[in-house]
Protein backbone atom coordinates (compact mmCIF):
# COMPACT_ATOMS: atom_id res chain seq x y z
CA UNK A 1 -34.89 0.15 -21.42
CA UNK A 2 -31.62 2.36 -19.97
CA UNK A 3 -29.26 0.49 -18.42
CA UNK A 4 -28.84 1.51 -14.92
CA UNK A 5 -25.44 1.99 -13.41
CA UNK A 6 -24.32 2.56 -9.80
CA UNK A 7 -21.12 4.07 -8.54
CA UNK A 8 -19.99 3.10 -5.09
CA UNK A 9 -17.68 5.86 -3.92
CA UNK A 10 -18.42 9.41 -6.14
CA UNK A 11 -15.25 11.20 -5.14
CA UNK A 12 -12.50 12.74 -7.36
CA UNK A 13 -13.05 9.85 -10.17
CA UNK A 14 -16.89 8.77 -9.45
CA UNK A 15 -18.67 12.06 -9.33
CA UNK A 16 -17.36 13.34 -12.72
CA UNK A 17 -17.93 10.00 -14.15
CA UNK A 18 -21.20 9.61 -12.74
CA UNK A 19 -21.89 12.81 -14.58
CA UNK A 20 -20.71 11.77 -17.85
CA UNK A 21 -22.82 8.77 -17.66
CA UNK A 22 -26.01 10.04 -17.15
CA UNK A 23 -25.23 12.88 -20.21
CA UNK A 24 -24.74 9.67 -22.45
CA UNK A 25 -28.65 8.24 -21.02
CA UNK A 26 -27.20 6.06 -18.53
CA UNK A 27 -29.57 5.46 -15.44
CA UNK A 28 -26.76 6.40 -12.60
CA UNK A 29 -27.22 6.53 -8.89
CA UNK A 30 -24.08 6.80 -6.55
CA UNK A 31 -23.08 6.62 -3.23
CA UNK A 32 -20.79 9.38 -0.87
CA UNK A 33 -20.15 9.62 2.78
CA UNK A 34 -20.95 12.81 3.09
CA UNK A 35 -24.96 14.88 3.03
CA UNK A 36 -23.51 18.14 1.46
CA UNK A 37 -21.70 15.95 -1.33
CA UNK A 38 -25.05 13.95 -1.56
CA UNK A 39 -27.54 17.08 -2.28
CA UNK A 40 -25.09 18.51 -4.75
CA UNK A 41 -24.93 15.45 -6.65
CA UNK A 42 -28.99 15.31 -6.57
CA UNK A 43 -29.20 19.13 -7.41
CA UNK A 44 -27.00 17.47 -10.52
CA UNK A 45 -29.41 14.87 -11.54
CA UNK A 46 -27.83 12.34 -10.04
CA UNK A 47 -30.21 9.61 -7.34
CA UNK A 48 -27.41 9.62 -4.41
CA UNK A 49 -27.13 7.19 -1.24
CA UNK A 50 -24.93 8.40 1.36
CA UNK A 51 -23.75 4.73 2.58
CA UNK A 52 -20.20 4.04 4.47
CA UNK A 53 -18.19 0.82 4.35
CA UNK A 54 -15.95 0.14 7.07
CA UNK A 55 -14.17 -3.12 8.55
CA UNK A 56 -17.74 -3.73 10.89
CA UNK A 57 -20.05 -3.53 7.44
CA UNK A 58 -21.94 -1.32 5.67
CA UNK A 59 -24.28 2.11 7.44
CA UNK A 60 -26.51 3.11 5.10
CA UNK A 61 -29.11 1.66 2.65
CA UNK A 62 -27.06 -0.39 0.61
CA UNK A 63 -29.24 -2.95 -0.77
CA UNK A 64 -31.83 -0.26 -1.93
CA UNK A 65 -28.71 1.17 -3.59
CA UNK A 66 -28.17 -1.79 -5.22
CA UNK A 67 -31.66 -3.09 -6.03
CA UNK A 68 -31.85 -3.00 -9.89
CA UNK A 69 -28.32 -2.22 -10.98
CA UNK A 70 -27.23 -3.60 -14.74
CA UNK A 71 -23.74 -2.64 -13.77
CA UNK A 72 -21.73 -1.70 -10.45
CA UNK A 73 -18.91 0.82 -10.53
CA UNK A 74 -16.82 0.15 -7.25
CA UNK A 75 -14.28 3.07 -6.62
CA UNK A 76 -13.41 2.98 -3.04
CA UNK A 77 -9.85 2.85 -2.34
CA UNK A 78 -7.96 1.43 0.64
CA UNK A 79 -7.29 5.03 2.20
CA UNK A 80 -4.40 3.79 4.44
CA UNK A 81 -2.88 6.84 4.01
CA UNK A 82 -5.52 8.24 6.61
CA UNK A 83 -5.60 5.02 8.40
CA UNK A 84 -2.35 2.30 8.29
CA UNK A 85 -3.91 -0.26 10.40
CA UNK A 86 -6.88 -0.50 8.31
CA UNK A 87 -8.06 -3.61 6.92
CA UNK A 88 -8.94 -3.34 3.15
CA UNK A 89 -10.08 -7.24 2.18
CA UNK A 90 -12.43 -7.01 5.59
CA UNK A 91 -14.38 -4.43 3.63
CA UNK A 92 -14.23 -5.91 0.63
CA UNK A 93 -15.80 -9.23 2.11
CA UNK A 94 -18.54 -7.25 3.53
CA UNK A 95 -19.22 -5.91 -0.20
CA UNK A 96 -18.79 -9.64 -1.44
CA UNK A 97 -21.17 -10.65 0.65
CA UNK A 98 -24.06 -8.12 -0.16
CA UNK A 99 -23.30 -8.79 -3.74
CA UNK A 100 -23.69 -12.34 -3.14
CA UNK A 101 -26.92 -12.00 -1.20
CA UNK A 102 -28.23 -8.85 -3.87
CA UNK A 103 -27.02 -10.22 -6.95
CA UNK A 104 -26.21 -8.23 -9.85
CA UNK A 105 -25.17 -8.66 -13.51
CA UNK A 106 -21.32 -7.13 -13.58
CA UNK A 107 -19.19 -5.46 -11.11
CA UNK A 108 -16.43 -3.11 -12.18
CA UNK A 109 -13.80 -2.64 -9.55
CA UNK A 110 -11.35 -0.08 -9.60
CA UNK A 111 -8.04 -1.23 -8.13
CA UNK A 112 -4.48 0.20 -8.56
CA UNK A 113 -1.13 -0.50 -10.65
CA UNK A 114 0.39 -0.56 -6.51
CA UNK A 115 -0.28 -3.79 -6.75
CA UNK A 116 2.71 -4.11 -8.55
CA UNK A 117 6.11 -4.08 -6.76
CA UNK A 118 9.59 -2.99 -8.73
CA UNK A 119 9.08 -5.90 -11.35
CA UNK A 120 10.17 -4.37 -14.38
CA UNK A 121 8.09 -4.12 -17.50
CA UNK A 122 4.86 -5.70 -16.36
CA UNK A 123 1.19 -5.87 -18.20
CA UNK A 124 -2.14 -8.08 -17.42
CA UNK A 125 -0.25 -11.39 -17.74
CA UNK A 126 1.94 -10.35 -15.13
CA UNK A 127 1.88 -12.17 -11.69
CA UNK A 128 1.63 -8.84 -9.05
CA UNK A 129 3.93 -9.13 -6.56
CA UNK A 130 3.27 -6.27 -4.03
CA UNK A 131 5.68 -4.36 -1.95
CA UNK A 132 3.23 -1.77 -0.36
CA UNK A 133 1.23 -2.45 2.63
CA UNK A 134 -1.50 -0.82 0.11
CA UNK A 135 -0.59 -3.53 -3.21
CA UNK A 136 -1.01 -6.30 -0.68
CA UNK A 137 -4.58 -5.24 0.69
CA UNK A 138 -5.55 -3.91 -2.90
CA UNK A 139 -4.30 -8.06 -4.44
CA UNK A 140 -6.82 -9.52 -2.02
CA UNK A 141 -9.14 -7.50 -2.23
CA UNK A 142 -8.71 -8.46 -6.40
CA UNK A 143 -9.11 -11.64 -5.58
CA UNK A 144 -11.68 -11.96 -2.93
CA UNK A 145 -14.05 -10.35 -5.59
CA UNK A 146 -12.65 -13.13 -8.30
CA UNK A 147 -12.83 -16.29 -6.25
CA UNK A 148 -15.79 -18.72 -4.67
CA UNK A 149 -18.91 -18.40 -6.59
CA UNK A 150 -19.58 -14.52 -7.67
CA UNK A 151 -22.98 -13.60 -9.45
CA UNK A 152 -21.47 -11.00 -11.20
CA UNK A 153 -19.17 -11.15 -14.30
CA UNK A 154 -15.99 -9.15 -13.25
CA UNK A 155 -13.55 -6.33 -15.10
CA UNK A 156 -10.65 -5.01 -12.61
CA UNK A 157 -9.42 -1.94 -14.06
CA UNK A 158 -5.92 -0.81 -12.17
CA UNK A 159 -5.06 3.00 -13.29
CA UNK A 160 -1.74 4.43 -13.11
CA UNK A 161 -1.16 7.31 -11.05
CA UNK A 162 -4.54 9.67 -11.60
CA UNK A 163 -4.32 13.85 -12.59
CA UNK A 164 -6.01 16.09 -13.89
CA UNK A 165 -8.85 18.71 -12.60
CA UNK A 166 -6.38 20.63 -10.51
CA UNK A 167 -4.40 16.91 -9.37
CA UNK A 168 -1.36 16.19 -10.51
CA UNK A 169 1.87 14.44 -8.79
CA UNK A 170 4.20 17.14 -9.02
CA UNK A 171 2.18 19.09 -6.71
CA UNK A 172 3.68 17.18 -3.94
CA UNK A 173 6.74 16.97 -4.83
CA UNK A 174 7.85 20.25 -6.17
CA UNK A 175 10.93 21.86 -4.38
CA UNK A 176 11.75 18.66 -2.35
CA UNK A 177 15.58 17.98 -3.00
CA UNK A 178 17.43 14.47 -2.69
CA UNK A 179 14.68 12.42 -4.49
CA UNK A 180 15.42 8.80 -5.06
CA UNK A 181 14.66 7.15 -8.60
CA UNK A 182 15.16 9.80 -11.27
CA UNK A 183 15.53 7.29 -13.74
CA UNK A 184 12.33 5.52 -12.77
CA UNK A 185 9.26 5.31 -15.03
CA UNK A 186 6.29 7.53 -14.64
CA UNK A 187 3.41 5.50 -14.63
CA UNK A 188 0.21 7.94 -15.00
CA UNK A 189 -3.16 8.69 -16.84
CA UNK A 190 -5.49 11.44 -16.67
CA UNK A 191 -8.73 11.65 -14.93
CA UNK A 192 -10.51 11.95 -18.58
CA UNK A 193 -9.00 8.70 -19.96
CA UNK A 194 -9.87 7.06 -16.82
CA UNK A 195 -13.43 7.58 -17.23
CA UNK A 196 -13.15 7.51 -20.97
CA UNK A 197 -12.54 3.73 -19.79
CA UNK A 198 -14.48 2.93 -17.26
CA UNK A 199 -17.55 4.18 -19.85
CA UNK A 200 -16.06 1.44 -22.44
CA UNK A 201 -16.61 -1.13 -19.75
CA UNK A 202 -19.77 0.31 -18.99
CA UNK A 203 -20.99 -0.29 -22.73
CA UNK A 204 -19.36 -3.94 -22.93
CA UNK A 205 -21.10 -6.44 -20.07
CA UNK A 206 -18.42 -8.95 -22.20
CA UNK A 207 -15.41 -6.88 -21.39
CA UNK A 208 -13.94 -8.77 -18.32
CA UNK A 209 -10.73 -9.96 -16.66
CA UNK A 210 -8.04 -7.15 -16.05
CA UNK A 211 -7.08 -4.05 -17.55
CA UNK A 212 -4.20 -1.53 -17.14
CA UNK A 213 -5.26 1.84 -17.53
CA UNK A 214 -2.11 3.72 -17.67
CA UNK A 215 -0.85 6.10 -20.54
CA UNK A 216 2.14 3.94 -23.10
CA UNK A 217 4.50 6.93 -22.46
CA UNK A 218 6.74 6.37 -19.32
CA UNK A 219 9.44 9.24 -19.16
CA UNK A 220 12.23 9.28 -16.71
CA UNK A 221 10.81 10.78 -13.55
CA UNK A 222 13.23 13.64 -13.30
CA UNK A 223 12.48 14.90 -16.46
CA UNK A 224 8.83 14.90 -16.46
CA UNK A 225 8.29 16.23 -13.28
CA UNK A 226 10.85 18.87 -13.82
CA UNK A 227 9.15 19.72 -17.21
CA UNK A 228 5.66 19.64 -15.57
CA UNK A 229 6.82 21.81 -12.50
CA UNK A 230 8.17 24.62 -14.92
CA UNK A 231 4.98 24.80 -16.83
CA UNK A 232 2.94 25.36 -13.52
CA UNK A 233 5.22 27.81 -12.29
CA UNK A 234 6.60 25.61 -9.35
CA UNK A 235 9.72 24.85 -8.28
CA UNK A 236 11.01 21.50 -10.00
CA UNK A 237 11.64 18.60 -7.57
CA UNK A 238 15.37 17.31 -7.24
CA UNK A 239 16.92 13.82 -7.76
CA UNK A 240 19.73 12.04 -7.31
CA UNK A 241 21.76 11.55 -10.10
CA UNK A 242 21.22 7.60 -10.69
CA UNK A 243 20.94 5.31 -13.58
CA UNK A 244 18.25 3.21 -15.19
CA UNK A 245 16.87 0.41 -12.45
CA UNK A 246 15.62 -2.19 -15.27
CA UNK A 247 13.48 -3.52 -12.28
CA UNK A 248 11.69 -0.30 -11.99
CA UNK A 249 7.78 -0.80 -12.04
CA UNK A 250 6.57 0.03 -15.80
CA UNK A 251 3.21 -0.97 -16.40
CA UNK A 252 1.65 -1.73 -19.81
CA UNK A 253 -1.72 -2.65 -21.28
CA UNK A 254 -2.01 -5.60 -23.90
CA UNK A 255 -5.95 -5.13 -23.50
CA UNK A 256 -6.28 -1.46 -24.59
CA UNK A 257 -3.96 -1.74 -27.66
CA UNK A 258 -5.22 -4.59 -28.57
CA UNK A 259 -9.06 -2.93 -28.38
CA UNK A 260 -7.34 -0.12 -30.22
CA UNK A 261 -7.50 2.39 -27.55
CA UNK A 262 -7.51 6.37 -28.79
CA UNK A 263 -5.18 7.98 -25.87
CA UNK A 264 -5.17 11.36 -24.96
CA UNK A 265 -2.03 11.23 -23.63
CA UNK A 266 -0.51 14.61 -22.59
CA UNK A 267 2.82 12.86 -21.40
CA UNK A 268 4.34 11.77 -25.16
């Protein structure tokens, strides 16, 4: 019997992944706001649910979304760049508390390496310590889906700072001038390895905990993004000259080299 996997929130990440699941026999249905993004999907092969979560609950039929699921990809993100007094964790109980009342077999939630603050060298062992309005909601949210009595086992995967497909960082910062932290460590991955990991945790119901799912390659800032902005044709962004901070946030994975990862890692 195929396993059958659903992807709350098929935007940049989800879509493309819930694509790449159902080529490798997967079972996939998956969830967007919108009805345009919904029939495309379908016209795609993909069984869609257009289903919103905001601080008041769910709209939408969520439980039919979630009736049957082996596995439950959860890719929403905080969005408070649209919205700064939003409240993250209230969402997140609201999904907690369909989950609990559902029930399904594993939950993969996709968090953030934000929830990190400028801690140095950190990895899975690491105690986050958040400095972002964003790392603080994203940390409860973590642990809202950890704590009191969930029927699910649980993998939180945290990716580094997601391109590819058109997205990349230097985008939005090329030609900006007096740029703080030159020195600091990139901290990125590509949209490929991102679902190239996801997929692993897809295949592996035993896989659980945390996981870092950033690229082992951290350049200085200033040169990557001046060496990325050159190959694109764009004007290179501009720092400050500034030394090394040793507190600057570099985030590593003990989990993926110790599974003996294969990155495709276009930053080395």
């Amino acid at each position: 019997m195929k396993k059958k996997v659903g992807i709350l929130g098929c935007g940049w990440l989800g879509a493309p992944l819930a694509l790449e699941l159902a080529a490798a026999g997967y079972v996939v249905c998956g969830t967007t706001t919108r009805d345009e993004k919904a029939r495309e999907m379908e016209q795609q092969g993909i069984s869609m649910h257009v289903i919103r979560l905001n601080e008041s609950g769910f709209e939408g039929p969520i439980k039919a979304f979630l009736k049957g699921l082996d596995v439950l990809i959860f890719n929403i993100p905080p969005g408070l760049r649209r919205d700064s007094s939003g409240n993250y964790p209230v969402r997140i109980s609201h999904l907690r508390k369909v989950l609990e009342d559902v029930g399904i077999p594993r939950l993969i939630y996709v968090s953030s390496t934000s929830v990190f603050g400028a801690q140095g060298v950190v990895d899975e062992d690491t105690l986050p310590l958040p400095d972002s309005e964003s790392g603080k909601q994203l940390l409860e949210a973590e642990r809202l889906l950890a704590t009191g009595r969930p029927p699910y086992n649980l993998l939180v995967v945290r990716p580094g700072g997601l391109m590819g497909d058109g997205r990349h960082p230097v985008k939005y910062l090329s030609g900006k001038t007096g740029l703080q932290g030159g020195q600091d460590p990139v901290n990125l991955i590509h949209g490929t390895d991102a679902r190239r990991i996801l997929a692993l945790a897809v295949n592996d119901p035993e896989w659980t905990g945390v996981v870092h799912a950033v690229y082992p390659a951290h350049p200085a800032k200033a040169d990557y993004y001046h060496a990325q902005a050159e190959s694109m044709g764009l004007p290179p962004p501009k720092y400050q000259p500034s030394r090394p901070n040793p507190m600057a946030k570099e985030v590593h994975s003990k989990v993926l080299e110790a599974r003996e990862f294969t990155w495709n890692d276009p930053i080395a």
